[in-house]
N, C-alpha and C. Protein backbone atom coordinates (compact mmCIF):
# COMPACT_ATOMS: atom_id res chain seq x y z
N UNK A 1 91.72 78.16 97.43
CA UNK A 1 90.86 78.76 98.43
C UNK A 1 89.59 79.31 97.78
N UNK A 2 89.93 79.93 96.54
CA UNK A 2 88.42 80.80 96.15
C UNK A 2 87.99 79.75 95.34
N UNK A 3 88.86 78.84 94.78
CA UNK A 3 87.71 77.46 94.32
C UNK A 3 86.49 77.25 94.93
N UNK A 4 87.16 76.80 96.07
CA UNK A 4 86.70 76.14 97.51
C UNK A 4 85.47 76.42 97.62
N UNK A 5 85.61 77.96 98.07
CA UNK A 5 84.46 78.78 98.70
C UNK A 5 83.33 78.76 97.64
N UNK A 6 84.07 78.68 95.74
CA UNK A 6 82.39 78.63 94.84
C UNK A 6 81.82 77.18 94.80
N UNK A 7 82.65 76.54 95.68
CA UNK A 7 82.10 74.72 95.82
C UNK A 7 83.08 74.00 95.13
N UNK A 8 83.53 74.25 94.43
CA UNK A 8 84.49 73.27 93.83
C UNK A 8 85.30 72.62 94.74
N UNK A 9 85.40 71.04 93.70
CA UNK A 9 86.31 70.25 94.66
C UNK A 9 87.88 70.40 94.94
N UNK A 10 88.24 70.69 95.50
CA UNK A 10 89.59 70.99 94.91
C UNK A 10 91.27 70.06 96.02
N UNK A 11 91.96 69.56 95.31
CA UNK A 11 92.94 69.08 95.49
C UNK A 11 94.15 69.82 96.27
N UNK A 12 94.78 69.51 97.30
CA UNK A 12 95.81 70.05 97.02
C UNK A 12 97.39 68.56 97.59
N UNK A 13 98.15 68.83 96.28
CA UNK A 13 99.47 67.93 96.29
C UNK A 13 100.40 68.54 96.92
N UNK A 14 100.92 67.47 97.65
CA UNK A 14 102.67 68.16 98.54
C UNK A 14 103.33 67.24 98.44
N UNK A 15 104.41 67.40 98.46
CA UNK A 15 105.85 66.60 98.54
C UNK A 15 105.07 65.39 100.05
N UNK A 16 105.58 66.22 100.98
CA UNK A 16 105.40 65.62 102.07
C UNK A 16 104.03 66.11 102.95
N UNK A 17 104.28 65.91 104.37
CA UNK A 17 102.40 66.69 104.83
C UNK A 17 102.36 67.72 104.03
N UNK A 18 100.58 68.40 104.25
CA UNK A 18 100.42 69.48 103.40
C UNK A 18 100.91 70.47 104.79
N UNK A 19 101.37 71.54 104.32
CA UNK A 19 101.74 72.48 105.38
C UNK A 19 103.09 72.67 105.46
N UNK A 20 103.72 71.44 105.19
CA UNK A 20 105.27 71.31 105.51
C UNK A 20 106.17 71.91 104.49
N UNK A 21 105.67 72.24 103.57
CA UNK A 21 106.48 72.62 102.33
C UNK A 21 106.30 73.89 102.13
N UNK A 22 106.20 74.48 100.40
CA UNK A 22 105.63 75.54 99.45
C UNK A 22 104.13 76.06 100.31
N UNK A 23 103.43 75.22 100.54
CA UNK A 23 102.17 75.62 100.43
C UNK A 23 102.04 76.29 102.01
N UNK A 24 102.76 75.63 103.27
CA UNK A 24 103.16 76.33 104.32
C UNK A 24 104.80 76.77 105.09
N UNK A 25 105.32 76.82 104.22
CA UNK A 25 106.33 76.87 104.89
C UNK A 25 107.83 77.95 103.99
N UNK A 26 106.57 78.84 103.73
CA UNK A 26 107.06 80.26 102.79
C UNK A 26 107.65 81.41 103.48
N UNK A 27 108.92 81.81 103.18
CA UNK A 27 109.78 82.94 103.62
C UNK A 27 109.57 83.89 102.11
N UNK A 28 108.53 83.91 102.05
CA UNK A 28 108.05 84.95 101.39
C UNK A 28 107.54 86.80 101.85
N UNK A 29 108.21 87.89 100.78
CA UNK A 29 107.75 89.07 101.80
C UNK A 29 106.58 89.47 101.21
N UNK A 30 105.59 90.31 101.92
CA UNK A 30 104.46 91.22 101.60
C UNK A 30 104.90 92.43 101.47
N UNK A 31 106.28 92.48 100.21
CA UNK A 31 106.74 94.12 100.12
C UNK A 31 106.31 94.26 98.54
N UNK A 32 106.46 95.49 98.90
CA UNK A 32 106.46 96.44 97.57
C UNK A 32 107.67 97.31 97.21
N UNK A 33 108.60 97.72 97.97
CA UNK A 33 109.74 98.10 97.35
C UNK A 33 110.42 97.37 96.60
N UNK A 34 111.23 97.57 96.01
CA UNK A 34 112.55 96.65 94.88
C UNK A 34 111.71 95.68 94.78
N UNK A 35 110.29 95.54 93.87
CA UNK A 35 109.90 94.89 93.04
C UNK A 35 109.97 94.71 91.72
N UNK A 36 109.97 94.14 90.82
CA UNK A 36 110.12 94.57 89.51
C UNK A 36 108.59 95.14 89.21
N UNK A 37 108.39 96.23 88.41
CA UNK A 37 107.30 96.72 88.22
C UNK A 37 106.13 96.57 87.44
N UNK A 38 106.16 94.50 86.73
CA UNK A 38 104.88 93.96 86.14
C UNK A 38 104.79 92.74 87.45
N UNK A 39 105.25 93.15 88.27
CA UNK A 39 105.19 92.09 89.56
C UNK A 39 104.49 93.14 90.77
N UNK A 40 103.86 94.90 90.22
CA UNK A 40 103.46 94.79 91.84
C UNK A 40 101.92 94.91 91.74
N UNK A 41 101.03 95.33 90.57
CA UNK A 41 99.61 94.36 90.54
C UNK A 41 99.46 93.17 91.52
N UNK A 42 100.45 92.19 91.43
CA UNK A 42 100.20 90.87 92.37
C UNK A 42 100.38 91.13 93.45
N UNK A 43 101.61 91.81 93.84
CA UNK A 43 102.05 91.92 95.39
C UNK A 43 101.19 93.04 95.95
N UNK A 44 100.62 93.90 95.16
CA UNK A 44 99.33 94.68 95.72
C UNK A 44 98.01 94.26 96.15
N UNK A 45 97.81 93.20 95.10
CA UNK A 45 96.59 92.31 95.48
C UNK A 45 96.72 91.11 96.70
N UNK A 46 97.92 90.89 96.85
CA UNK A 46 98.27 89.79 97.49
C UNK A 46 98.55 90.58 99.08
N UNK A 47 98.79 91.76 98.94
CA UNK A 47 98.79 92.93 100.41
C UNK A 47 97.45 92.62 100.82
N UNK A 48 96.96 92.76 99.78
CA UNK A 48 95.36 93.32 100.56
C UNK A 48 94.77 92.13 100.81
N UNK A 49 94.94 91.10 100.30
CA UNK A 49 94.55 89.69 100.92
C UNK A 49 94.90 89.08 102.42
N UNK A 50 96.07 89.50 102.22
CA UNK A 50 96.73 88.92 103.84
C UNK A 50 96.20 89.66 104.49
N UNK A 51 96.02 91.37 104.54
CA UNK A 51 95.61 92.26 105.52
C UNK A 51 94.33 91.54 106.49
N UNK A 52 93.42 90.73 105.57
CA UNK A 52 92.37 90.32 106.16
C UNK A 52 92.71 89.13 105.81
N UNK A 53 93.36 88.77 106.35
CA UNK A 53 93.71 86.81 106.20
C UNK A 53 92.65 85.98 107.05
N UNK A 54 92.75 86.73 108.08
CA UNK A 54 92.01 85.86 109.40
C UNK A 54 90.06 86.73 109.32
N UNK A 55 89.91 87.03 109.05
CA UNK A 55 88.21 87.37 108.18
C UNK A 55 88.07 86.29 107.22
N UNK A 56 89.17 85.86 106.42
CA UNK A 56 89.24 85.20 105.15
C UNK A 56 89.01 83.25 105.52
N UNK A 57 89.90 83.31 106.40
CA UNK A 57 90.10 82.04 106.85
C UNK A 57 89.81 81.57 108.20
N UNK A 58 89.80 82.38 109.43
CA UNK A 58 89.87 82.41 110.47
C UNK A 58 90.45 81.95 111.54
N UNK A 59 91.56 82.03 110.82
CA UNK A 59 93.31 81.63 111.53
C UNK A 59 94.24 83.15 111.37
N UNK A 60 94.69 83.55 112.20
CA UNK A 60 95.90 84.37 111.78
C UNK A 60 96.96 83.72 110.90
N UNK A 61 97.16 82.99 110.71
CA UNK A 61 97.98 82.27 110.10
C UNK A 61 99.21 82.94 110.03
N UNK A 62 99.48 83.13 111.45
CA UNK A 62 101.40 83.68 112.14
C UNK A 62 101.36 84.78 111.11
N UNK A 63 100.81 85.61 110.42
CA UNK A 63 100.95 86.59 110.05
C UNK A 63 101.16 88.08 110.68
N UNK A 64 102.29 88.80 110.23
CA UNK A 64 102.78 89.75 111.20
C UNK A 64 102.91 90.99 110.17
N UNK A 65 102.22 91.91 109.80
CA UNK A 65 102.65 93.10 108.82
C UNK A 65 103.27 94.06 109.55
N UNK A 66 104.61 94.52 108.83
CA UNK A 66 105.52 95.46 109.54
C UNK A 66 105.68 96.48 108.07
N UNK A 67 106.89 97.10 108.93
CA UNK A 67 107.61 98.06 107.82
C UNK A 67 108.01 97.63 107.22
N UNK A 68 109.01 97.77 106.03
CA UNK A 68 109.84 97.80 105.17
C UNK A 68 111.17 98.39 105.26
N UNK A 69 112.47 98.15 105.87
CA UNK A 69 113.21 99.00 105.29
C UNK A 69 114.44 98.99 104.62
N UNK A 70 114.58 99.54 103.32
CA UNK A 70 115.87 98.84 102.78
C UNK A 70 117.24 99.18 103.04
């Protein structure tokens, strides 16, 4: 994505369609609890990315931020 935006050409490979896999089709969380703690730099940066996903891209892209609770 931030390739993209400085012009670069950029590729992307999937198994099958793009969307259908890894690249869309992630049960991934936007938490920060019971992280390991050289893993929450990313998941902090990666919060604040989604927060404005749709500014970013201009899709919500089914994104839903909730609580946390363990």
């Amino acid at each position: 994505y931030y390739l993209a935006r400085r012009g670069a050409r950029v590729t992307l490979f999937e198994r099958g369609a793009v969307g259908a896999q890894a690249s869309g089709v992630n049960f991934g969380g936007l938490r920060t609890n019971g992280r390991a703690e050289p893993e929450l730099p990313l998941s902090l940066r990666a919060f604040s990315q989604w927060r404005k996903i749709e500014t970013l891209v201009g899709e919500s892209c089914e994104t839903e931020i909730t609580g946390h609770i363990e």
